[in-house]
Structures are given as C-alpha cells and as structure tokens.
Protein backbone atom coordinates (compact mmCIF):
# COMPACT_ATOMS: atom_id res chain seq x y z
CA UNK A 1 -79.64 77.25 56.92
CA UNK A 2 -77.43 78.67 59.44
CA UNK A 3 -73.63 77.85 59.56
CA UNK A 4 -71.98 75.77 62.27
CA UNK A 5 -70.07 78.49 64.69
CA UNK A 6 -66.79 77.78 66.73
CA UNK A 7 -66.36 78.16 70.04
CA UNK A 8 -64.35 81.42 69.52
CA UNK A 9 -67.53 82.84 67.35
CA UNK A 10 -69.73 81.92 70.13
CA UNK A 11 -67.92 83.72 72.48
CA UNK A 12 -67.20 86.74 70.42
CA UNK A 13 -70.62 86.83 68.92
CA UNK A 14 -73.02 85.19 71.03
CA UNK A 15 -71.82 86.23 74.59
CA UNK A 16 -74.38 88.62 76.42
CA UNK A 17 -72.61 92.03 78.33
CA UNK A 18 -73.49 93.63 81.34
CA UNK A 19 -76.11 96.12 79.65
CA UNK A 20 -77.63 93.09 77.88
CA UNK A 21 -78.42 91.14 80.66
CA UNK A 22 -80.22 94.29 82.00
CA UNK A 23 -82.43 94.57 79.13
CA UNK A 24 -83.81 90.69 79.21
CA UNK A 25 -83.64 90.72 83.15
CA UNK A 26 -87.64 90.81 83.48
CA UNK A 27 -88.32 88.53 81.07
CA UNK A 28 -88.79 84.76 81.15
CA UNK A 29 -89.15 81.14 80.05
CA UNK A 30 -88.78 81.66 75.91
CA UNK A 31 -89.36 85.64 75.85
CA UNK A 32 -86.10 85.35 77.61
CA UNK A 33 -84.25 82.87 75.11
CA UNK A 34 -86.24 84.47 72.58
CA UNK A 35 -85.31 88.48 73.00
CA UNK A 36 -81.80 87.75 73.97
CA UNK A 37 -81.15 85.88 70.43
CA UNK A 38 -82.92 88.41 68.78
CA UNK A 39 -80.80 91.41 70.91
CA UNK A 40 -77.43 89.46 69.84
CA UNK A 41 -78.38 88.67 66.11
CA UNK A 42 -79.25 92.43 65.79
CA UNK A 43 -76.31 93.65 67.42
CA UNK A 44 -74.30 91.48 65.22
CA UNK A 45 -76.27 91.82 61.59
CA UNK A 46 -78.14 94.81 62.20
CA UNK A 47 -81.25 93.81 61.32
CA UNK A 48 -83.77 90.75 63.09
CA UNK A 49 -83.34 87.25 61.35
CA UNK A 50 -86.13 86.65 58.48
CA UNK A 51 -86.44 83.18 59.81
CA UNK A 52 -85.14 80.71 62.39
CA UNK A 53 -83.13 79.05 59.92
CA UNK A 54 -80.72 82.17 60.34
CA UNK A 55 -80.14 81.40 63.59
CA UNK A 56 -77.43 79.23 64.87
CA UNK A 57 -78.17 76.09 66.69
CA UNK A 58 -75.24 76.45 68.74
CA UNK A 59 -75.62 79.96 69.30
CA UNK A 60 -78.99 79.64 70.54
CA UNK A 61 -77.82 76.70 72.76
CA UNK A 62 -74.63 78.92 73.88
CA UNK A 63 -77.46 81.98 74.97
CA UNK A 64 -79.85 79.43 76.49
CA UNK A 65 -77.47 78.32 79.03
CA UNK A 66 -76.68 81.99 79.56
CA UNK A 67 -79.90 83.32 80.69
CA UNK A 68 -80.95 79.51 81.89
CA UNK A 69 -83.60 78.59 79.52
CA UNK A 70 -83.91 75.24 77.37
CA UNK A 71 -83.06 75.82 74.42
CA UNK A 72 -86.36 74.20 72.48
CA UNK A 73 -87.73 77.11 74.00
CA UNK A 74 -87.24 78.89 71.40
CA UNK A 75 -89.52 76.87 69.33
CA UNK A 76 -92.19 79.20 71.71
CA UNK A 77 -91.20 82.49 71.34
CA UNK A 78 -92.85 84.50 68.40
C-alpha cells in the first residue's frame, strides 16, 4: 500500500507543468485522471505503477482536482 504524502510532496511530486497539461489536454473523464497519474508516477519512479495500490490516495485526489475529474474515476481507467 501506498504511503500517506504531505502537502509539500504533493506539490513537489504530484503538481502537473505546462508541457504536462499539453499532453492530457484531449483527453477526458478517467483517461484524463488516469494518464496524468500515470505521466506523474513515471516522471517520478521511472517506470508505470504495478498496481493501484502504488498510487497515492492523496496524490490521485491532488491530480483529480487538477485536470477536474472525480477522483473514483480512476477506478475506470485501465
């Protein structure tokens, strides 16, 4: 299971730039929540998570409001 992430970690981490928003800008509903995630955990670990237990609760709430998406969306995205 994923650790619990600060605010400062979120930010750091888990913030999407410029170029990013670019990439997911056509996409929507949970491909949106779902490649954006994907983009920062990749950026940040270099490789895709093996599971959605890797993934952050808070960080995927912290991109969901970012790109405007509920986060239980990302329950939907394969």
């Amino acid at each position: 299971m994923a650790r619990s992430l600060d605010l400062d970690e979120l930010v750091e981490h888990w913030t999407l730039l410029d170029d990013e928003r670019e990439l997911i800008a056509g996409k929507r509903g949970p491909t949106r929540l779902g490649f954006a995630v994907m983009l920062k955990f990749f950026t940040r670990m270099g490789r895709f998570p093996r599971g959605r237990g890797e993934l952050p609760d808070e960080a995927v709430e912290y991109v969901a409001r970012q790109v405007g998406v509920e986060p239980g969306d990302m329950g939907f995205y394969e």
